[in-house]
C-alpha atoms as a PDB file:
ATOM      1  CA  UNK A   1       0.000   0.000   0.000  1.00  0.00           C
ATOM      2  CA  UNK A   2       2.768   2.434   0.577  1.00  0.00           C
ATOM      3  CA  UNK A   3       4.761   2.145  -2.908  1.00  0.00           C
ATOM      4  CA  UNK A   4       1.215   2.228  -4.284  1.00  0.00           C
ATOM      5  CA  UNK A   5       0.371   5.524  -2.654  1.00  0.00           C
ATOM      6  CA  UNK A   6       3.939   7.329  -2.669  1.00  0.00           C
ATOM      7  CA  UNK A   7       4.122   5.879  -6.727  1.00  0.00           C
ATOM      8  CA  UNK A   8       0.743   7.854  -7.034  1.00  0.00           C
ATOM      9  CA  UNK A   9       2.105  10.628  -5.119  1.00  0.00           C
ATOM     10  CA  UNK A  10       5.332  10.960  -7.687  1.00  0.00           C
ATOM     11  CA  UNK A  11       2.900  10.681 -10.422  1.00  0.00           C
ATOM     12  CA  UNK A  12       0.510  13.679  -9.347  1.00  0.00           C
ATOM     13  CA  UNK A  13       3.512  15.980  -8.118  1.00  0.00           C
ATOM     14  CA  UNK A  14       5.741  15.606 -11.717  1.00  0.00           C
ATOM     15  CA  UNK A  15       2.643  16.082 -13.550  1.00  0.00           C
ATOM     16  CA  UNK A  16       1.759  19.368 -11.751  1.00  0.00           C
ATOM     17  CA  UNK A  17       5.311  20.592 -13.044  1.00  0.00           C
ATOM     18  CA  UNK A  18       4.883  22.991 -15.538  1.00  0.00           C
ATOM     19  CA  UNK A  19       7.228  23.512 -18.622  1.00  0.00           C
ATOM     20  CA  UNK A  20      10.260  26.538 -18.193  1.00  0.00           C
ATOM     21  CA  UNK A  21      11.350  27.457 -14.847  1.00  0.00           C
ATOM     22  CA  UNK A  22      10.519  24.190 -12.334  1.00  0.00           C
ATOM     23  CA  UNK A  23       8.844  25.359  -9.138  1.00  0.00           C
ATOM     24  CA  UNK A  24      10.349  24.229  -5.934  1.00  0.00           C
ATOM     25  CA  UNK A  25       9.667  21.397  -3.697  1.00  0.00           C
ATOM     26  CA  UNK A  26       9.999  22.165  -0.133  1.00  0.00           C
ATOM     27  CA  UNK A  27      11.418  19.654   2.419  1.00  0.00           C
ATOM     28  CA  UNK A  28       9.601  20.689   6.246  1.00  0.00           C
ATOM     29  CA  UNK A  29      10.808  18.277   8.484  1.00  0.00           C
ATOM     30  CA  UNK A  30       9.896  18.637  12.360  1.00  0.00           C
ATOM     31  CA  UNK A  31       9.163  16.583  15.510  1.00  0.00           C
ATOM     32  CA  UNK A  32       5.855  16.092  16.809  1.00  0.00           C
ATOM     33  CA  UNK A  33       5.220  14.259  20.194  1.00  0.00           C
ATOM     34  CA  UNK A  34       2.082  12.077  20.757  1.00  0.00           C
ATOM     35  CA  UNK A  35       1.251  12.173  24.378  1.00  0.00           C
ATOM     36  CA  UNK A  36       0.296   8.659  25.858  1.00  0.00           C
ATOM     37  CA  UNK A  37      -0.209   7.541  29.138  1.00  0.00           C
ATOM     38  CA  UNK A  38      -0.466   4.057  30.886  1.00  0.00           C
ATOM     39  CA  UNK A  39       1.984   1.041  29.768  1.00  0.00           C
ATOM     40  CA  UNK A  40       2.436  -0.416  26.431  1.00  0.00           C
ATOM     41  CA  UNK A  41       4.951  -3.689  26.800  1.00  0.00           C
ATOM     42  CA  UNK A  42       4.925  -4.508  22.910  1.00  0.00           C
ATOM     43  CA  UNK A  43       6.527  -1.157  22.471  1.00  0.00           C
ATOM     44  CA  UNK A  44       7.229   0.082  25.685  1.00  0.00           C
ATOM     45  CA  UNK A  45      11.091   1.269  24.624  1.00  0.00           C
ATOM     46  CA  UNK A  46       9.651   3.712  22.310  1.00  0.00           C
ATOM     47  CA  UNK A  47       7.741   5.894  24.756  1.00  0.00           C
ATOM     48  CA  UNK A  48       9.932   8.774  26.129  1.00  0.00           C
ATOM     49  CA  UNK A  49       9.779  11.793  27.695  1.00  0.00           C
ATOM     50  CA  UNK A  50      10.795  14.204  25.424  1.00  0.00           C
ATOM     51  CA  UNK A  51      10.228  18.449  26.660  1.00  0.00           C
ATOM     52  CA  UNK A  52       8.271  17.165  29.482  1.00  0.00           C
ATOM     53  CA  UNK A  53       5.863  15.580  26.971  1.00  0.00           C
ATOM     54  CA  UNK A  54       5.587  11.370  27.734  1.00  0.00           C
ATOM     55  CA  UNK A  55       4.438   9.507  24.690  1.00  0.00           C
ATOM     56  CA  UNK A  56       5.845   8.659  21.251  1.00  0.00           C
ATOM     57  CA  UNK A  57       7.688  10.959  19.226  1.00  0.00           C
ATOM     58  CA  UNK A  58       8.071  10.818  15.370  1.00  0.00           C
ATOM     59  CA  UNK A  59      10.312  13.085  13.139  1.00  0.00           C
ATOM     60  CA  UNK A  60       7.713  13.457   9.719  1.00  0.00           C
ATOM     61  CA  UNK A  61       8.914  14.693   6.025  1.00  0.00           C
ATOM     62  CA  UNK A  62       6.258  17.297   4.707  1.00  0.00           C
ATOM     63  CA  UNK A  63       6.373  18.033   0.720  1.00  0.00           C
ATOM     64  CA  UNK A  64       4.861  21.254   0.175  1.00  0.00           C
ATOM     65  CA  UNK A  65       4.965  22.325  -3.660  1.00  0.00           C
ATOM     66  CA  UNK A  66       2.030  24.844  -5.252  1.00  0.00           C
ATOM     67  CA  UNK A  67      -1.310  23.337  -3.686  1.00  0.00           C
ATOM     68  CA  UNK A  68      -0.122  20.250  -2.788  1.00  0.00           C
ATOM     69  CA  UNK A  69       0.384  19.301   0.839  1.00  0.00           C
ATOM     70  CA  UNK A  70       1.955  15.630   0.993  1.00  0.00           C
ATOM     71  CA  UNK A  71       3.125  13.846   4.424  1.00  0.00           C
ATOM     72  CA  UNK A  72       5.633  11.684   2.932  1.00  0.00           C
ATOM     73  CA  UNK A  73       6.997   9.810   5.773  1.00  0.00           C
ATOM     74  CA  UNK A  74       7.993   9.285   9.570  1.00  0.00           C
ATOM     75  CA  UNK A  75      10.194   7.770  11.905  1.00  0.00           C
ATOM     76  CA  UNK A  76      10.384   6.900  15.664  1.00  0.00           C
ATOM     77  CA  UNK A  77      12.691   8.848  17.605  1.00  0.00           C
ATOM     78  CA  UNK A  78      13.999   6.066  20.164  1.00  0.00           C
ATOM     79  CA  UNK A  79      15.549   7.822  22.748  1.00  0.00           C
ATOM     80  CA  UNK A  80      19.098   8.951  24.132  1.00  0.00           C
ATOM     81  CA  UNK A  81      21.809   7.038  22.490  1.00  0.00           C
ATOM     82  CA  UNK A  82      20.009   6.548  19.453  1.00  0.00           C
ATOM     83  CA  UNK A  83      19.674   8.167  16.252  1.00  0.00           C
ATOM     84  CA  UNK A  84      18.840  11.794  16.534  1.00  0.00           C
ATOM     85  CA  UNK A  85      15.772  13.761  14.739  1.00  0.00           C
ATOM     86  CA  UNK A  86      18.244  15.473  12.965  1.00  0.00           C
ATOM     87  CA  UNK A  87      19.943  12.028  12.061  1.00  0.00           C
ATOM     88  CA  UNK A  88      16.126  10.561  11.055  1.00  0.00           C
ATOM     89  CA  UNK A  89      15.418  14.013   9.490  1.00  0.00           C
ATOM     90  CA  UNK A  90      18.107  12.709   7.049  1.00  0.00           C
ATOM     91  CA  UNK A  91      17.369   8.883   6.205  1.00  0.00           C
ATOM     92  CA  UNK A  92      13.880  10.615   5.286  1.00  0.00           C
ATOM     93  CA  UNK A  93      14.987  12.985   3.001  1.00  0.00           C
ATOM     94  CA  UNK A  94      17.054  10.080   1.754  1.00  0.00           C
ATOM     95  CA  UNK A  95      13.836   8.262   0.692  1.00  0.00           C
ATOM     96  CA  UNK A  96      12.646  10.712  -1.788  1.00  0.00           C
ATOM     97  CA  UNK A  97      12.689   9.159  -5.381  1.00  0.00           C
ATOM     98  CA  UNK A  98      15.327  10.719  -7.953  1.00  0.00           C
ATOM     99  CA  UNK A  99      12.410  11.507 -10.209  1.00  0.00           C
ATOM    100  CA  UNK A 100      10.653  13.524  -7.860  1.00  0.00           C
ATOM    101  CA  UNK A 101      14.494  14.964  -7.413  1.00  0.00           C
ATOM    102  CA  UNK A 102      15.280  15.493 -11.050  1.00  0.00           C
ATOM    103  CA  UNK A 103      11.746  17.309 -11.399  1.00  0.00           C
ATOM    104  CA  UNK A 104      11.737  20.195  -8.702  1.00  0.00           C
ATOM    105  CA  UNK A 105      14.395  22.682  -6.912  1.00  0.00           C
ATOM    106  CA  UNK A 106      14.415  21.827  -3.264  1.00  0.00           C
ATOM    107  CA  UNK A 107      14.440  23.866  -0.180  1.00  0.00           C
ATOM    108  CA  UNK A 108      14.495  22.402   3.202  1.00  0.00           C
ATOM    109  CA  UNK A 109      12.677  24.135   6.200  1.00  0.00           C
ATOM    110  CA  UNK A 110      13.618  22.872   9.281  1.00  0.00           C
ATOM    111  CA  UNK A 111      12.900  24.412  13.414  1.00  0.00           C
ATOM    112  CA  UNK A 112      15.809  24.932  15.736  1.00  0.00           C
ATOM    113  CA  UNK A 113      15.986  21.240  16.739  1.00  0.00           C
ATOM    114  CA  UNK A 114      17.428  20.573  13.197  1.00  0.00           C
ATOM    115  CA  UNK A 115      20.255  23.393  13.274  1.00  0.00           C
ATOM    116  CA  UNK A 116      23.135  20.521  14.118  1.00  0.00           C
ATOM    117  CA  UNK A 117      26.635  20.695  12.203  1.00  0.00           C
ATOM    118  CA  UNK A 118      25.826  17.232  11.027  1.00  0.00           C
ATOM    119  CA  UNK A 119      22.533  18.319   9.631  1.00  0.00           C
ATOM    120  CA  UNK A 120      23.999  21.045   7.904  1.00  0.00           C
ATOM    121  CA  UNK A 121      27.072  19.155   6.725  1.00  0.00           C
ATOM    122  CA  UNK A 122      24.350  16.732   5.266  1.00  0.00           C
ATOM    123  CA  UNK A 123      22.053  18.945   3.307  1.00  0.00           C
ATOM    124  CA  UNK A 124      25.624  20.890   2.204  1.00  0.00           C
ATOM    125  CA  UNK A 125      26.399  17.622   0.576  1.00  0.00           C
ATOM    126  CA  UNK A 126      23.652  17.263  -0.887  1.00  0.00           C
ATOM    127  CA  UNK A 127      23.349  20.751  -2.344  1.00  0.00           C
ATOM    128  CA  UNK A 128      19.503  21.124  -1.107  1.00  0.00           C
ATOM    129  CA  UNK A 129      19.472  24.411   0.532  1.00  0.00           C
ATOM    130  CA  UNK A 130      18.408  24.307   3.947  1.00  0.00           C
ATOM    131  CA  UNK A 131      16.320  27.189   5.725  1.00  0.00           C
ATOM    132  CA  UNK A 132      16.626  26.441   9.562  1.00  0.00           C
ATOM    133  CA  UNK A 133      16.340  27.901  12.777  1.00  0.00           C
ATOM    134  CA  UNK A 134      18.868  28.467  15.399  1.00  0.00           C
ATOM    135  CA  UNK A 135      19.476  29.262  19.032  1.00  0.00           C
ATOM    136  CA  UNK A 136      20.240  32.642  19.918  1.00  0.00           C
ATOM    137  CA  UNK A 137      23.460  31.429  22.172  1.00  0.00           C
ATOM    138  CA  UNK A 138      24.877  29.651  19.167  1.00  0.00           C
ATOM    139  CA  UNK A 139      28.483  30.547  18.887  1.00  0.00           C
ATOM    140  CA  UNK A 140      30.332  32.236  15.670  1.00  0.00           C
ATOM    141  CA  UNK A 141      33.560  31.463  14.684  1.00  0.00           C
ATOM    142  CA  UNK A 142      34.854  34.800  16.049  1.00  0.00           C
ATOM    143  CA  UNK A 143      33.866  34.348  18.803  1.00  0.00           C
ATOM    144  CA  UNK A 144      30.354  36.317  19.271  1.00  0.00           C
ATOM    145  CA  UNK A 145      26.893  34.618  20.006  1.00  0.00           C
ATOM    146  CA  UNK A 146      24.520  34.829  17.278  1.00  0.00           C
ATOM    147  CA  UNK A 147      21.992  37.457  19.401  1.00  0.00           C
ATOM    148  CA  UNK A 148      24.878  40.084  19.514  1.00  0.00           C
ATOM    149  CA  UNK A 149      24.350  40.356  15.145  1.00  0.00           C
ATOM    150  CA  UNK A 150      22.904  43.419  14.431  1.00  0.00           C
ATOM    151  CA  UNK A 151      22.451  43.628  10.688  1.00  0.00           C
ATOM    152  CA  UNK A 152      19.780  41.201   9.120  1.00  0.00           C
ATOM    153  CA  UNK A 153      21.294  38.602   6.302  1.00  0.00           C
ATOM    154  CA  UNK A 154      25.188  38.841   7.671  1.00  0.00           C
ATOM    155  CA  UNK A 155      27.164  36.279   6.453  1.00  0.00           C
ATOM    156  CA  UNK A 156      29.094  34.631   9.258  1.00  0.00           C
ATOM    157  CA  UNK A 157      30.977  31.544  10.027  1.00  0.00           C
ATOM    158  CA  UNK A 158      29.535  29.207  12.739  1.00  0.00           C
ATOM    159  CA  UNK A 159      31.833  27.472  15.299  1.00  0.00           C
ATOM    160  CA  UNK A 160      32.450  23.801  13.946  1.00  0.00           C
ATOM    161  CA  UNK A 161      30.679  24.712  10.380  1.00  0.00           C
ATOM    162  CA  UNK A 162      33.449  24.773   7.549  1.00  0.00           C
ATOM    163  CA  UNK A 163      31.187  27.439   5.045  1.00  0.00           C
ATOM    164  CA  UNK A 164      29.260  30.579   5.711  1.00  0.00           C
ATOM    165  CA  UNK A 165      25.997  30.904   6.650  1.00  0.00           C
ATOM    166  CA  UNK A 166      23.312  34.165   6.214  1.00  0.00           C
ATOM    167  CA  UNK A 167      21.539  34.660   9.261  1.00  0.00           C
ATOM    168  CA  UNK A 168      18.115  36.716   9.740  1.00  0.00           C
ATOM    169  CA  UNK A 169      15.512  36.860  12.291  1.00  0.00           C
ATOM    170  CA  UNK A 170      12.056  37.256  12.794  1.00  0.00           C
ATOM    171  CA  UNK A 171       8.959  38.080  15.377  1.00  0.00           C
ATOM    172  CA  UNK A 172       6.616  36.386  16.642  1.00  0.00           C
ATOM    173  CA  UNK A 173       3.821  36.681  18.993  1.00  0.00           C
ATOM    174  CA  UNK A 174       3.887  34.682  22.388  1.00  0.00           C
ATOM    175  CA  UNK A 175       1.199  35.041  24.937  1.00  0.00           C
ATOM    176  CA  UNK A 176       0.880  38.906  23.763  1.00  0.00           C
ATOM    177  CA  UNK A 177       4.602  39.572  23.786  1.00  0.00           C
ATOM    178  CA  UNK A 178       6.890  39.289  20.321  1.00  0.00           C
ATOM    179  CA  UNK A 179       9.524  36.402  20.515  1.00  0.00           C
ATOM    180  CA  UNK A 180      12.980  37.290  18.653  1.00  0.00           C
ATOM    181  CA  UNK A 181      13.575  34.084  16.500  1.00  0.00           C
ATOM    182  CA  UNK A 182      16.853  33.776  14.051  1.00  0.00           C
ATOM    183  CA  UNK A 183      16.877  31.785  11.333  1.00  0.00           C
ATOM    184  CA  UNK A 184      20.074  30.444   9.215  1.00  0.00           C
ATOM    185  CA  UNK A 185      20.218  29.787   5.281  1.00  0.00           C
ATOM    186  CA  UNK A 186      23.294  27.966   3.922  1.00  0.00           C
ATOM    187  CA  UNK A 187      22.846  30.072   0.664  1.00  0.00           C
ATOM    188  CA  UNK A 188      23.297  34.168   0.696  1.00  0.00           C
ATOM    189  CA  UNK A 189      19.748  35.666   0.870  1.00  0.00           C
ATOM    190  CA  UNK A 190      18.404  39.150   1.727  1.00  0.00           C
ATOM    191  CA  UNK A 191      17.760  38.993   5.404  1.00  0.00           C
ATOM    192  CA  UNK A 192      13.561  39.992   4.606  1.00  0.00           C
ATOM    193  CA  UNK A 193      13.490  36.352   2.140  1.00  0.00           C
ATOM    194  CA  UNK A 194      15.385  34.181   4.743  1.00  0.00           C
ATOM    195  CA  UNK A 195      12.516  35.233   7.272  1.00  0.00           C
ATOM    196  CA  UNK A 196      10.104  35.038   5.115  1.00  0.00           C
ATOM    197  CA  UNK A 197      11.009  30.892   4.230  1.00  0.00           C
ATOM    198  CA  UNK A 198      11.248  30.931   7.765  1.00  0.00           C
ATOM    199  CA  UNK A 199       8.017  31.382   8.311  1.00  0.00           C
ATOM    200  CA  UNK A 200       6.875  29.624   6.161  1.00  0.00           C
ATOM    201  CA  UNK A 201       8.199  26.216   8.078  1.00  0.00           C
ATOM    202  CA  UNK A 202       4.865  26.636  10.294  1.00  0.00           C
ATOM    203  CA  UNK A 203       2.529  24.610   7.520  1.00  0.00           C
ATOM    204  CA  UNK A 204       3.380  21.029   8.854  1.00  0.00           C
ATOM    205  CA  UNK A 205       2.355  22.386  12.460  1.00  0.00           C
ATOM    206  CA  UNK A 206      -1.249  23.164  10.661  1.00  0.00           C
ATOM    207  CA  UNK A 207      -0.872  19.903   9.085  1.00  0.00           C
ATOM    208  CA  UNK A 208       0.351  17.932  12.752  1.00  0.00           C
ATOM    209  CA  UNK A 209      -2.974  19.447  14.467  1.00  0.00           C
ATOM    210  CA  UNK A 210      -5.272  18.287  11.669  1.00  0.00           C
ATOM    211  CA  UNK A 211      -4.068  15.080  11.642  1.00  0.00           C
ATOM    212  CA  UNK A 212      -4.142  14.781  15.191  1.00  0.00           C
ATOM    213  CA  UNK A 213      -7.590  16.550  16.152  1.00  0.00           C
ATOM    214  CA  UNK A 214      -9.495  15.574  12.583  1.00  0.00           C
ATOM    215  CA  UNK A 215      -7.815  12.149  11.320  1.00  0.00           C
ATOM    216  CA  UNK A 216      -6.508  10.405  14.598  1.00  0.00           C
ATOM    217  CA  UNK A 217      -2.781  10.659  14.158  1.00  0.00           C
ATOM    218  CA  UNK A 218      -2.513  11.019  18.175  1.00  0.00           C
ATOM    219  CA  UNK A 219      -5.412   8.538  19.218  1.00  0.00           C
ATOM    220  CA  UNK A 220      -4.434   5.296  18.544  1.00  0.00           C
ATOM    221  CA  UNK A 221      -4.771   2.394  20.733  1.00  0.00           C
ATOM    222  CA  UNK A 222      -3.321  -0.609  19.272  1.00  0.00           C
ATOM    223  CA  UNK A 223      -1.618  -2.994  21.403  1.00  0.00           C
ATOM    224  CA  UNK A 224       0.851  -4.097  18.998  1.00  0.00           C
ATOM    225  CA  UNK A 225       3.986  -1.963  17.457  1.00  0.00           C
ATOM    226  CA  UNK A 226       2.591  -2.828  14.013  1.00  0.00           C
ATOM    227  CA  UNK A 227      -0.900  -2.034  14.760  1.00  0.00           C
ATOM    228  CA  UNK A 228       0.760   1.350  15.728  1.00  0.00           C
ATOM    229  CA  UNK A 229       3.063   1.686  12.879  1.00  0.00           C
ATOM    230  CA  UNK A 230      -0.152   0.811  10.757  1.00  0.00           C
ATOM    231  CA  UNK A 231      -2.247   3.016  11.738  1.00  0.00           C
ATOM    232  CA  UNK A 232       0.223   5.877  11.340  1.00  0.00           C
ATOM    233  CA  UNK A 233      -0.037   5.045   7.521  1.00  0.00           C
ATOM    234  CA  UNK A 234      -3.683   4.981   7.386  1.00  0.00           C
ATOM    235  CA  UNK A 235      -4.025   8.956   9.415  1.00  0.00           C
ATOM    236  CA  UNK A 236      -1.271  10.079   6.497  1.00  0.00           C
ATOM    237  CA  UNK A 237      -3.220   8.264   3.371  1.00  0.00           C
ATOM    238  CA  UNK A 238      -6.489   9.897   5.050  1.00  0.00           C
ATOM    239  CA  UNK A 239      -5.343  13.164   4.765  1.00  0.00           C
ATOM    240  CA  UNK A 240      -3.488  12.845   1.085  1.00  0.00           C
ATOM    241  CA  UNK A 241      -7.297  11.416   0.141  1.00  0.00           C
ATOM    242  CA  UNK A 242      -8.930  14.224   1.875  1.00  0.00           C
ATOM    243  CA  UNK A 243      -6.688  17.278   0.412  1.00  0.00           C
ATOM    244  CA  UNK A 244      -6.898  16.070  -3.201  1.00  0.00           C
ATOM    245  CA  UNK A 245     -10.421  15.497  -2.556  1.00  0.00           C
ATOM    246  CA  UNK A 246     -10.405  19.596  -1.826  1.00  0.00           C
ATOM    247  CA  UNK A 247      -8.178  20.501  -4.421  1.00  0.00           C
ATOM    248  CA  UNK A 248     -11.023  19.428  -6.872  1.00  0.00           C
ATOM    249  CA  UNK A 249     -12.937  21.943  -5.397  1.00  0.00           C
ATOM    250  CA  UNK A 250     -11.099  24.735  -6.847  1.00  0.00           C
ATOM    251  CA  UNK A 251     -11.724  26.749  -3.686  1.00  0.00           C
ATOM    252  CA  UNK A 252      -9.134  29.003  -2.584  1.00  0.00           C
ATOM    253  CA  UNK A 253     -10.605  29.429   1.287  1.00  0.00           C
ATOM    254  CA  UNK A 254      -9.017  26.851   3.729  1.00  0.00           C
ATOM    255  CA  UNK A 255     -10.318  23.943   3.537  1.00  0.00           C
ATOM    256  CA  UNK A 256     -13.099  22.424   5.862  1.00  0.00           C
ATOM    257  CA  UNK A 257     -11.323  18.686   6.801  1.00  0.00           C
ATOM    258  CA  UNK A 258     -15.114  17.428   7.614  1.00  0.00           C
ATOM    259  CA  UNK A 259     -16.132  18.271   4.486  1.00  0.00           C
ATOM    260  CA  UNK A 260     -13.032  17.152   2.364  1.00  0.00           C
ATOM    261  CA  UNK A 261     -13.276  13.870   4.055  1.00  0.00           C
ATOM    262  CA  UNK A 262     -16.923  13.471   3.144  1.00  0.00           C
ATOM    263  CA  UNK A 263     -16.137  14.593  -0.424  1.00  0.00           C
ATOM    264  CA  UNK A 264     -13.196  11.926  -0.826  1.00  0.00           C
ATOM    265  CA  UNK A 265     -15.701   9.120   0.611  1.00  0.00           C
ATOM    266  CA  UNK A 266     -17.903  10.298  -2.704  1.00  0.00           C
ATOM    267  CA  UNK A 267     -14.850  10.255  -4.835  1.00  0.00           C
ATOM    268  CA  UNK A 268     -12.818   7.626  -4.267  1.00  0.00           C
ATOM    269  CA  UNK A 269     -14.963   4.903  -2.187  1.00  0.00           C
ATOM    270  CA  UNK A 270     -18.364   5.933  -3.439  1.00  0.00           C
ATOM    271  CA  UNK A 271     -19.302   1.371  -3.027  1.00  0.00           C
ATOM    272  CA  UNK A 272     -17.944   2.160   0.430  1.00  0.00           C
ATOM    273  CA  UNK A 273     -20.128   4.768   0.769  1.00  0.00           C
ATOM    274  CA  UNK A 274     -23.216   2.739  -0.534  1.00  0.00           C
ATOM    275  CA  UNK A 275     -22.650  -0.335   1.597  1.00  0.00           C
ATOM    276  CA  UNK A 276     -22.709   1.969   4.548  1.00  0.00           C
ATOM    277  CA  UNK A 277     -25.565   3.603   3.514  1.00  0.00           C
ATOM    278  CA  UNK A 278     -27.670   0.583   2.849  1.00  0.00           C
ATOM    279  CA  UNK A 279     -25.972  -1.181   5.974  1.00  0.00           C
ATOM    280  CA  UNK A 280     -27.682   2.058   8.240  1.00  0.00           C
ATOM    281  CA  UNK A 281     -31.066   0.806   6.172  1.00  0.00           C
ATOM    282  CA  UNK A 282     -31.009  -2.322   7.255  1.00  0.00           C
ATOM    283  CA  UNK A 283     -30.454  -1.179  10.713  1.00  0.00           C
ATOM    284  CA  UNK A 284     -33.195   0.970  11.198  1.00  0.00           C
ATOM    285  CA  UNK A 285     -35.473  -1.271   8.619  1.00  0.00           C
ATOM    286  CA  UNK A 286     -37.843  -2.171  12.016  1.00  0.00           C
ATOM    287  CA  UNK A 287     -38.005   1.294  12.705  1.00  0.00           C
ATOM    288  CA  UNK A 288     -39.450   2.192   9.676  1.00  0.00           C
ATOM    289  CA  UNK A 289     -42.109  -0.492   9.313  1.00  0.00           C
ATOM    290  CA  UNK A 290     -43.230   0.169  12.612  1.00  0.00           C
ATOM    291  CA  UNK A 291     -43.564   3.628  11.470  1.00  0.00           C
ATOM    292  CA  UNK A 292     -45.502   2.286   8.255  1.00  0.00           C
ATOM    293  CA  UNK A 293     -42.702   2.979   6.142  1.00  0.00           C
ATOM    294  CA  UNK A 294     -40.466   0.944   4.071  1.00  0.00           C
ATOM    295  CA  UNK A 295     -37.107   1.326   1.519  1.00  0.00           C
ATOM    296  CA  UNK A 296     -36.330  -0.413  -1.422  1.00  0.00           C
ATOM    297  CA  UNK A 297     -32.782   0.788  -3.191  1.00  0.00           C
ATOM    298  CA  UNK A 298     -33.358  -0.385  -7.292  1.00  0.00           C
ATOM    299  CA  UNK A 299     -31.207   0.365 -10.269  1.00  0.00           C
ATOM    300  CA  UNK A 300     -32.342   3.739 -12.014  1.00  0.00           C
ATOM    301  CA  UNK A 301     -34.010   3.038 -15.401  1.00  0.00           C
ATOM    302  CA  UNK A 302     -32.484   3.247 -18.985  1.00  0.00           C
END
C-alpha cells in the first residue's frame, strides 16, 4: 500500500510541473510528540519523555509544492543514544525518489531542533538548501553569540561549520509579547526572504494538528507496534485522500477537513459509501415499518 500511494504521489507531483522554470519542492521536516499515558509492553522502549511531553515521538517529512500538501513519511525517535531527529530528518529525506528529485528545486525548512553541524554538513552535501532555525546562544567562529548580530542577512561563520551561513531573524507573537527568532540559510539571501522561508516552516504544524484533532494521528490504541506503525499510515493516506479530494474543489478558502473527508468518501470509495448507507437501512429497517414505512434501493431506469 505504501509504494502504491507514494508511486501515485510521484505521479501527481511531476505532472503538476509545468514547462520553463521548475517550481520548488519544499522539504519541512519537524518533531511532533504524541502524548500517551499508561503502559504499552509490545513497544514500551519507544515511549519517552521528550520536553516534558511522555508519549511517542516521530520526526515526519512534509512536501509542500504549489497546492499540494503531501506527508511523505515518519520515523520513531527512540531515545538517548540513538539516532537523533536530525539524524532521522536525514534517512527521510534520503527516501525521496530521484524523479521527484530530477523534477523540482528543493528547499528544506527545518525548526531549531534541526540546526546541528551534522545536519547542515548533510544537506551541504547534498546541495539542497536548507532554511533552519537556530538558538540565539549559538556561537560564531569569532567568537560572538549569534543574538549580539545586528544587521539582518550577515554572512558569518559558525563554530564547527566549515562554510558561511546568512543569518536573519524574525517576530513572533507569544502570549501577547513578540519572541525574537533567528533563522540560518546555507545560501546568501536578503535577510527579509530568509525570514520570510522561515516562516513559512509553520505549515506542517497546521498539518500535525489536523491530523491529530481531525484524522486520529494522536489517538491510537493498538496494542501491537505494528498495529501502531499501521495506523500511522492509514491517518497520512487519510489526509493525502482528503486534500486532493479539496483541491477538486477549486476553492481558494481553507479547507473544511469534515467536508473534504466526506467529499473523498464520494470520490474515491463511493461502493464504500453505498454499503454503509444501505448497511444504516437495514439497521433501522424495524423502525421504519413500525412507522408504516419501508425502503427499497433499485437500479435507475435506462
Amino acid at each position: 500500500m505504501i509504494r502504491q500511494v507514494r508511486r501515485a504521489i510521484v505521479d501527481r507531483l511531476v505532472a503538476y510541473c509545468p514547462r520553463g522554470r521548475r517550481p520548488e519542492l519544499q522539504l519541512i521536516v519537524d518533531l511532533t510528540s504524541l502524548k500517551k499515558t499508561g503502559k504499552f509492553k509490545p513497544f514500551a522502549h519507544l515511549i519517552h519523555v521528550l520536553q516534558g511531553k511522555r508519549g511517542l515521538h516521530i520526526v515526519v517529512l512534509y512536501l509542500v509544492v504549489g497546492h499540494f500538501r503531501i506527508p511523505w513519511g515518519f520515523r520513531v525517535w527512540r531515545g538517548k543514544d540513538t539516532p537523533s531527529a536530525a539524524q532521522l530528518a536525514i534517512r527521510l529525506i534520503d527516501t525521496l525518489p530521484q524523479r521527484l528529485l530530477d523534477a523540482f528545486r528543493l528547499r528544506c525548512l527545518a525548526d531549531t531542533a534541526f540546526g546541528s553541524v551534522l545536519f547542515l554538513k548533510a544537506m551541504k552535501r547534498r546541495r539542497i538548501p536548507l532554511i533552519v532555525g537556530i538558538s540565539c546562544d549559538r556561537n560564531l567562529a569569532d567568537g560572538r553569540k549569534v543574538h549580539q548580530l545586528v544587521k539582518k542577512g550577515q554572512l558569518v561563520r559558525l563554530d564547527g561549520v566549515p562554510f558561511a551561513v546568512t543569518i536573519s531573524w524574525c517576530y513572533l507573537k507569544r502570549d501577547g509579547t513578540r519572541e525574537k527568532r533567528f533563522v540560518l540559510s546555507t545560501r546568501p539571501l536578503k535577510g527579509a526572504t530568509i525570514a520570510w522561508w522561515g516562516r513559512r516552516r509553520w505549515s506542517i504544524e497546521g498539518f500535525f494538528k489536523t491530523s491529530k484533532h481531525r484524522f486520529g494521528l494522536a489517538c491510537f490504541g493498538q496494542q501491537t507496534l505494528q498495529g501502531v506503525y499501521r495506523w500511522f499510515i492509514l491517518c497520512f493516506i487519510s489526509f493525502v485522500l482528503a486534500h486532493w479530494a479539496y483541491l477538486t474543489t477549486g476553492s481558494s478558502a481553507l479547507p473544511d477537513w469534515g467536508a473534504a473527508a466526506r467529499l473523498a468518501l464520494e470520490l474515491f470509495f463511493a461502493e464504500v459509501l453505498v454499503c454503509t448507507l444501505w448497511a444504516e437501512i437495514e439497521r433501522t429497517r424495524p423502525l421504519l415499518h413500525a412507522m408504516g414505512l419501508d425502503i427499497q434501493l433499485t437500479p435507475p431506469e435506462i
